[in-house]
N, C-alpha and C. Protein backbone atom coordinates (compact mmCIF):
# COMPACT_ATOMS: atom_id res chain seq x y z
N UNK A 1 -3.93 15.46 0.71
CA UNK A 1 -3.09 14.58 -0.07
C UNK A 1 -2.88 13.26 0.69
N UNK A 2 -2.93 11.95 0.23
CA UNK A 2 -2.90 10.68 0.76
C UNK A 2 -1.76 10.05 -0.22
N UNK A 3 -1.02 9.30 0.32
CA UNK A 3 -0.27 8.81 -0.34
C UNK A 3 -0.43 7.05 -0.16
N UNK A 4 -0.20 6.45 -0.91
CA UNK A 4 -0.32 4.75 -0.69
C UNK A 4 0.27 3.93 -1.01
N UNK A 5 1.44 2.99 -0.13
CA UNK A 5 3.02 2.53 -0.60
C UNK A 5 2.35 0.80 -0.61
N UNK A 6 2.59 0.29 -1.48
CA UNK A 6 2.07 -1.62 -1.67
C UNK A 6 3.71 -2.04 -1.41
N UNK A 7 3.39 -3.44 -0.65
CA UNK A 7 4.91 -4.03 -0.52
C UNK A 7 4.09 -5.18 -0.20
N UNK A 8 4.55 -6.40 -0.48
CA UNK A 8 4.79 -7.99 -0.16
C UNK A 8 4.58 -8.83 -1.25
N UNK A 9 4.61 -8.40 -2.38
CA UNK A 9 4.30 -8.99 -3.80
C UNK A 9 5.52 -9.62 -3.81
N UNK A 10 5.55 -10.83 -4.96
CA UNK A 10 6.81 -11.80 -4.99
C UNK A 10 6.17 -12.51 -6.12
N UNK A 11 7.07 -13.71 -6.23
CA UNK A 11 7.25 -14.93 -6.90
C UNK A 11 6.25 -15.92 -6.15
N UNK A 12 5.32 -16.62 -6.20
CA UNK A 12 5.07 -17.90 -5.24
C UNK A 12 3.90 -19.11 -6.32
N UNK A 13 4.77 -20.00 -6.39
CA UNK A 13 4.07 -21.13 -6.31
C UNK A 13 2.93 -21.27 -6.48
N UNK A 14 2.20 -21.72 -7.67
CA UNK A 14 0.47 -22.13 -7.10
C UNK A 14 0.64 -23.20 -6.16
N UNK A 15 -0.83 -22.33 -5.60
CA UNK A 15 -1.19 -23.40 -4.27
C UNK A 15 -0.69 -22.54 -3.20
N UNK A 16 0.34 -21.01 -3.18
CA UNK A 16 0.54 -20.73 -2.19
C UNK A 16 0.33 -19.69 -1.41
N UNK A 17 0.74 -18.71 -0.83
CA UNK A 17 0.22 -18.05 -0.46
C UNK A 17 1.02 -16.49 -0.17
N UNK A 18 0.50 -15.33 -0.30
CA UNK A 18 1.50 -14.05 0.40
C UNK A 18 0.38 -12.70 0.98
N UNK A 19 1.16 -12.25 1.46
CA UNK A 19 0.00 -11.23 2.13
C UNK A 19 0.96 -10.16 1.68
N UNK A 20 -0.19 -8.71 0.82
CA UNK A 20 0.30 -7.38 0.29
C UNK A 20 -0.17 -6.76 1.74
N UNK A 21 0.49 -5.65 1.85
CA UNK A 21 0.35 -4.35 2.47
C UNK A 21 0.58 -3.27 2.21
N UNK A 22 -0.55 -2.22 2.37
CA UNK A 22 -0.73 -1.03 1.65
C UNK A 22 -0.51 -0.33 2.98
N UNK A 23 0.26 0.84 2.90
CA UNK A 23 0.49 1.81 4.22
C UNK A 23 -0.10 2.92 3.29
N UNK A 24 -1.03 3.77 4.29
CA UNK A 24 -1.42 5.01 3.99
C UNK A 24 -0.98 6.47 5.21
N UNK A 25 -0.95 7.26 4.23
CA UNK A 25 -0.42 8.41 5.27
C UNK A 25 -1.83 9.28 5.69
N UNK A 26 -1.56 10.05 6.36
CA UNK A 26 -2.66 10.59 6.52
C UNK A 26 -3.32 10.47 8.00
N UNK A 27 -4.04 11.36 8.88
CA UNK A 27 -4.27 10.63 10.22
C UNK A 27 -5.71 10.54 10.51
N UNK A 28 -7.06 10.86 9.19
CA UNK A 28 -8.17 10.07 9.05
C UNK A 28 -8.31 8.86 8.56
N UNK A 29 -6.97 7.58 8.64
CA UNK A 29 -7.31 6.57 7.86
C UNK A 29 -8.54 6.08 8.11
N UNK A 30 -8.66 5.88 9.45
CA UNK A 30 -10.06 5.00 9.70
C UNK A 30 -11.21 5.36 9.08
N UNK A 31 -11.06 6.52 8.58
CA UNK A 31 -12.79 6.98 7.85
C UNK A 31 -12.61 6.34 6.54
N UNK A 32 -11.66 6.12 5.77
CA UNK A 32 -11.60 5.86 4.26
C UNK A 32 -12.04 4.30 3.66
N UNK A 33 -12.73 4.37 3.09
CA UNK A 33 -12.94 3.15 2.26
C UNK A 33 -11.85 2.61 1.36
N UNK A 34 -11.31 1.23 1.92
CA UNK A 34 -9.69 0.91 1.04
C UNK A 34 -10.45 0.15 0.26
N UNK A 35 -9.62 -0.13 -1.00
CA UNK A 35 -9.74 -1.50 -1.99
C UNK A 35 -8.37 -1.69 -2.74
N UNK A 36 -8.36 -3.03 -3.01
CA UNK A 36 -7.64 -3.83 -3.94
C UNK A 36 -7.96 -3.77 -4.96
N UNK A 37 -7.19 -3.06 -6.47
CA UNK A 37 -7.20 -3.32 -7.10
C UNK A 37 -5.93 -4.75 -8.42
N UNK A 38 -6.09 -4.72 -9.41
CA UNK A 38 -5.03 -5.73 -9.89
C UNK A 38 -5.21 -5.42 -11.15
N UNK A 39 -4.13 -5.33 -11.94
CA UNK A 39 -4.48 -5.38 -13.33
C UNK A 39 -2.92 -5.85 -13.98
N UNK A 40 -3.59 -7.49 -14.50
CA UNK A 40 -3.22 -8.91 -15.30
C UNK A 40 -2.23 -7.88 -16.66
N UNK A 41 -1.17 -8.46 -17.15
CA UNK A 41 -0.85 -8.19 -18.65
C UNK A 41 -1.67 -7.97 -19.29
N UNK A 42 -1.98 -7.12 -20.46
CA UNK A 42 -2.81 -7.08 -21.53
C UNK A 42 -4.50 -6.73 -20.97
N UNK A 43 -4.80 -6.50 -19.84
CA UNK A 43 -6.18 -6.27 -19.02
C UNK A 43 -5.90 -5.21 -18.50
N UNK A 44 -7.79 -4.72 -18.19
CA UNK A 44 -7.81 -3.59 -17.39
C UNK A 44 -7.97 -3.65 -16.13
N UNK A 45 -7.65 -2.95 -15.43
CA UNK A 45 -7.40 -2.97 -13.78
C UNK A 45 -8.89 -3.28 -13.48
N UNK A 46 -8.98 -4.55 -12.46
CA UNK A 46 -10.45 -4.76 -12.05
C UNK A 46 -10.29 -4.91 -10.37
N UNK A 47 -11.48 -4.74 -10.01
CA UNK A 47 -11.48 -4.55 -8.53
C UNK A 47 -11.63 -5.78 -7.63
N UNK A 48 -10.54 -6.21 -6.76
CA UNK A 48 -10.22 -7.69 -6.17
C UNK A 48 -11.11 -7.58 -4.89
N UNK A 49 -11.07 -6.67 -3.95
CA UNK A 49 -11.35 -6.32 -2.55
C UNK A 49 -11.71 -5.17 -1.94
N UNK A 50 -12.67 -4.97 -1.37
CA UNK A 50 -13.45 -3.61 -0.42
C UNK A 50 -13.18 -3.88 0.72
N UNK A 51 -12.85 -2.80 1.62
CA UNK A 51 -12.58 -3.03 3.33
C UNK A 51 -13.75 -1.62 3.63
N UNK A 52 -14.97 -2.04 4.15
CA UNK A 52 -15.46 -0.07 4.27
C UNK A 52 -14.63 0.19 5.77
N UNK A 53 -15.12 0.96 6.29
CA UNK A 53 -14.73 2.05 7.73
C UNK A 53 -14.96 1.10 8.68
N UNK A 54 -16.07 0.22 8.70
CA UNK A 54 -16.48 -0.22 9.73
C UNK A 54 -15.88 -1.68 9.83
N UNK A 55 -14.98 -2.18 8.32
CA UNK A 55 -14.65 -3.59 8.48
C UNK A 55 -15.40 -4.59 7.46
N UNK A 56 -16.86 -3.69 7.04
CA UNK A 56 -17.67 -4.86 6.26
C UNK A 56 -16.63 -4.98 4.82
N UNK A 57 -16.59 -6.10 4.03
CA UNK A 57 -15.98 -6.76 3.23
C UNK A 57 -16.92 -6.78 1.83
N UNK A 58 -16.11 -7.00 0.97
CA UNK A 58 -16.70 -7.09 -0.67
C UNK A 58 -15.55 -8.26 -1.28
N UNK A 59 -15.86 -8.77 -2.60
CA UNK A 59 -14.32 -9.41 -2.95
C UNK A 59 -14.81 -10.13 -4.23
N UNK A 60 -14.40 -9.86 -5.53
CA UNK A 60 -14.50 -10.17 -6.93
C UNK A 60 -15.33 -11.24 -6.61
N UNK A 61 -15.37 -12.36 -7.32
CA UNK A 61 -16.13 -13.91 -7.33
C UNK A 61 -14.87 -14.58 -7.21
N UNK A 62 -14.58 -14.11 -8.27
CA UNK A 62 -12.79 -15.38 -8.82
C UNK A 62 -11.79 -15.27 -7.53
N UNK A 63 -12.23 -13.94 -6.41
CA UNK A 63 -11.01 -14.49 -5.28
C UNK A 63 -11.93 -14.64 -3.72
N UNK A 64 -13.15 -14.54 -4.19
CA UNK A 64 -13.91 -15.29 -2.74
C UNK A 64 -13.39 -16.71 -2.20
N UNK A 65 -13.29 -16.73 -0.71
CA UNK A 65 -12.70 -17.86 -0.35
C UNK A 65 -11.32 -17.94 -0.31
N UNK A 66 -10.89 -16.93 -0.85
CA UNK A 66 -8.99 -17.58 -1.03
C UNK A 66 -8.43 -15.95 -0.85
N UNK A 67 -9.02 -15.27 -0.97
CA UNK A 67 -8.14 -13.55 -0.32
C UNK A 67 -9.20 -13.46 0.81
N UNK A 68 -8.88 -12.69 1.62
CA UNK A 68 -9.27 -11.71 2.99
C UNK A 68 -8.54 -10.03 3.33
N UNK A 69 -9.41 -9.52 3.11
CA UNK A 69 -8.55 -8.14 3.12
C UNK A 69 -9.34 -7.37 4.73
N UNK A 70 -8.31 -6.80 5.14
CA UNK A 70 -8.30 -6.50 6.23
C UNK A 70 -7.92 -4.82 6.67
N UNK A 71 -8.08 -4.38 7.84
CA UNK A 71 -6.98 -3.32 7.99
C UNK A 71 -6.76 -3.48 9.54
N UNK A 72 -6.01 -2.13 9.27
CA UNK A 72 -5.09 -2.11 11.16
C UNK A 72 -5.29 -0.30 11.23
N UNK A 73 -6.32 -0.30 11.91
CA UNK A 73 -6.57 1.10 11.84
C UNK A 73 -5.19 2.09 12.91
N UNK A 74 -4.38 1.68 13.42
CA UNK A 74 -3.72 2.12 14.33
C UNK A 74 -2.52 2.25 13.70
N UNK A 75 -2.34 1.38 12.55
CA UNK A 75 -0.79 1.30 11.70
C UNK A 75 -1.23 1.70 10.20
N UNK A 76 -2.34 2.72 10.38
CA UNK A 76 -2.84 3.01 8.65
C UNK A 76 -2.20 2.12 7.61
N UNK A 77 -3.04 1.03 7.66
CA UNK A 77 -2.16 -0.39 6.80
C UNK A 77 -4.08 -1.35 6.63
N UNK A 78 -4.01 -1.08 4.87
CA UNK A 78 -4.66 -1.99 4.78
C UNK A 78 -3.94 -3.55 4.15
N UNK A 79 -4.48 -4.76 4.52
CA UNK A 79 -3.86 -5.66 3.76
C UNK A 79 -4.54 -6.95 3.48
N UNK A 80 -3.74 -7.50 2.35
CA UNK A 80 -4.46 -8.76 1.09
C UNK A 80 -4.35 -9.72 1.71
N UNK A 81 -4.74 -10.74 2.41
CA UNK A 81 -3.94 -12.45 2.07
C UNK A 81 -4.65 -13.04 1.20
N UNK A 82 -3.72 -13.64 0.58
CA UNK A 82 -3.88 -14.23 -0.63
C UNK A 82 -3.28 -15.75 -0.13
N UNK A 83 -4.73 -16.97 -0.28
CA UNK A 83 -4.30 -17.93 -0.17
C UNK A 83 -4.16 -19.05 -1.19
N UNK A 84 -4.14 -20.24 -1.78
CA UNK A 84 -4.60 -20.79 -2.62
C UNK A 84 -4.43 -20.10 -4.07
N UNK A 85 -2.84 -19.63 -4.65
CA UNK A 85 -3.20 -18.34 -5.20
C UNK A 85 -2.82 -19.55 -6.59
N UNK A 86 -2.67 -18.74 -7.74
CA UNK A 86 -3.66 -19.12 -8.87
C UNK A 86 -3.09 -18.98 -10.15
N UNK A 87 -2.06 -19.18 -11.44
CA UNK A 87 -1.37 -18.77 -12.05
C UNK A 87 -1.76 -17.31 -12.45
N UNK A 88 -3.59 -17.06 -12.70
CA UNK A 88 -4.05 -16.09 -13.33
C UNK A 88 -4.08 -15.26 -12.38
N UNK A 89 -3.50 -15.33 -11.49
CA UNK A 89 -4.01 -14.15 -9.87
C UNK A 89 -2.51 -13.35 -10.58
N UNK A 90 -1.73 -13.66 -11.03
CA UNK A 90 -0.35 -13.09 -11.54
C UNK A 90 -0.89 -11.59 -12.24
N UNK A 91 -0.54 -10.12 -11.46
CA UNK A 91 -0.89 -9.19 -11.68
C UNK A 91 -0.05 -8.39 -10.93
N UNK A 92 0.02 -6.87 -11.23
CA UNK A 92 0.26 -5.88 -10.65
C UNK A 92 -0.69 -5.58 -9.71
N UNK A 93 -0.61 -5.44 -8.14
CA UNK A 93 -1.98 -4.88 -6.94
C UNK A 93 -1.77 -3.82 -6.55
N UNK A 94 -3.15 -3.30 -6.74
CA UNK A 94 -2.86 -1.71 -6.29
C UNK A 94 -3.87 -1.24 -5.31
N UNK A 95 -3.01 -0.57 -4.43
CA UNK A 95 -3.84 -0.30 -2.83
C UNK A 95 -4.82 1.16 -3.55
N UNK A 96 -6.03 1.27 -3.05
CA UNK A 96 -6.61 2.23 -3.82
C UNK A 96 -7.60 3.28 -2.56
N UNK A 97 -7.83 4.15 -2.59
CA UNK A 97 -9.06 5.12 -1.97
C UNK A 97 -9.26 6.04 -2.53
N UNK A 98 -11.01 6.51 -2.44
CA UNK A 98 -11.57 7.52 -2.92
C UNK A 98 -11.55 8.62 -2.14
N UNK A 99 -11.52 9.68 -1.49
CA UNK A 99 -11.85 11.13 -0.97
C UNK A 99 -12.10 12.39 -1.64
N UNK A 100 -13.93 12.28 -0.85
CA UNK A 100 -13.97 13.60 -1.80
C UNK A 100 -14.06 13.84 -3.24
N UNK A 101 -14.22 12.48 -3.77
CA UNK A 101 -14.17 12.61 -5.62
C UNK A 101 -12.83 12.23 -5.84
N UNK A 102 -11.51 12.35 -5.28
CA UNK A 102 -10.42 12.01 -5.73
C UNK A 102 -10.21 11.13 -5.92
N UNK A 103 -9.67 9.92 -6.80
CA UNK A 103 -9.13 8.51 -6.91
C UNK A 103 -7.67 8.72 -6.25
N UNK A 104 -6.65 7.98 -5.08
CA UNK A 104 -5.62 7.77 -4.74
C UNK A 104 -4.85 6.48 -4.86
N UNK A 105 -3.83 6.52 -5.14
CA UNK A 105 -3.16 5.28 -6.23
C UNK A 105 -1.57 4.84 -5.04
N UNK A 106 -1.75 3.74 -5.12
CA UNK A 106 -0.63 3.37 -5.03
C UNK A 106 0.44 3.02 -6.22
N UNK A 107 1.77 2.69 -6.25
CA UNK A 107 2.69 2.26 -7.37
C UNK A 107 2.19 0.76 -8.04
N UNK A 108 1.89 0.41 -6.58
CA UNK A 108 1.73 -1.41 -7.07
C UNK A 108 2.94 -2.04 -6.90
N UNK A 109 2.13 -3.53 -6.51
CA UNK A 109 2.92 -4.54 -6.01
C UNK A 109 2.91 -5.87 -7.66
N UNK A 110 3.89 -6.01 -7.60
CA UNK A 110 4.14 -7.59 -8.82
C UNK A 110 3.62 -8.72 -7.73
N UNK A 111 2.94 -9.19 -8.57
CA UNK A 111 2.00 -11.27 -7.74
C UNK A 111 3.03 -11.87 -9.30
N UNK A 112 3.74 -12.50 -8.76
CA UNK A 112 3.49 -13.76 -9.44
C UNK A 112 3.33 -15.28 -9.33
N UNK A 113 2.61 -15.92 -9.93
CA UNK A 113 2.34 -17.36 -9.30
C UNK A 113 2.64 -18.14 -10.59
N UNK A 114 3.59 -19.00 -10.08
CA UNK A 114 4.35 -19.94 -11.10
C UNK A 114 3.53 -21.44 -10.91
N UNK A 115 3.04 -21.86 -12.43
CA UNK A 115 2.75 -23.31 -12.33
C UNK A 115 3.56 -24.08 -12.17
């Protein structure tokens, strides 16, 4: 069982910036493949960011250049920065991993970015 808590979502400004963090439990984090997911009002959840095991990176088109997702293998914490953010970046984010066939979900974090 893995559990996955999102926190640093807010209110901010286009043009600005916030960093999410996903804490995972569990004491194989380092083997797991994290991602970002988001899903906009009225849309289906689409996939923002890949972190694999080793660090290599993935990241939609629409947030290349302006997110960086990362982890901290020592504080089972993967996390978003979000720079340059975007009225349409305004979504629910959800910290996500696969094991084993299972999908694991976080609650989700609120983005909002005010014009």
């Amino acid at each position: 069982q893995v559990q996955l808590v999102e926190s640093g979502g807010g209110l901010v400004q286009a043009g600005g910036s916030l960093r999410l963090s996903c804490l995972a439990s569990g004491s194989i984090f380092s083997f797991y493949v994290m991602r970002w997911y988001r899903q906009a009002p009225g849309k289906q959840r689409e996939l923002v960011a890949t972190i694999s095991r080793s660090g290599s990176t993935n990241y939609a088109d629409d947030v290349k250049g302006r997110f960086t997702i990362s982890r901290d293998n020592a504080k089972n914490t993967v996390y978003l920065q979000m720079n340059s953010l975007k009225p349409e970046d305004t979504a629910v984010y959800y910290c996500n991993t696969e094991i084993l066939g299972m999908d694991y979900w976080g609650k989700g974090t609120l983005v909002t970015v005010s014009s």
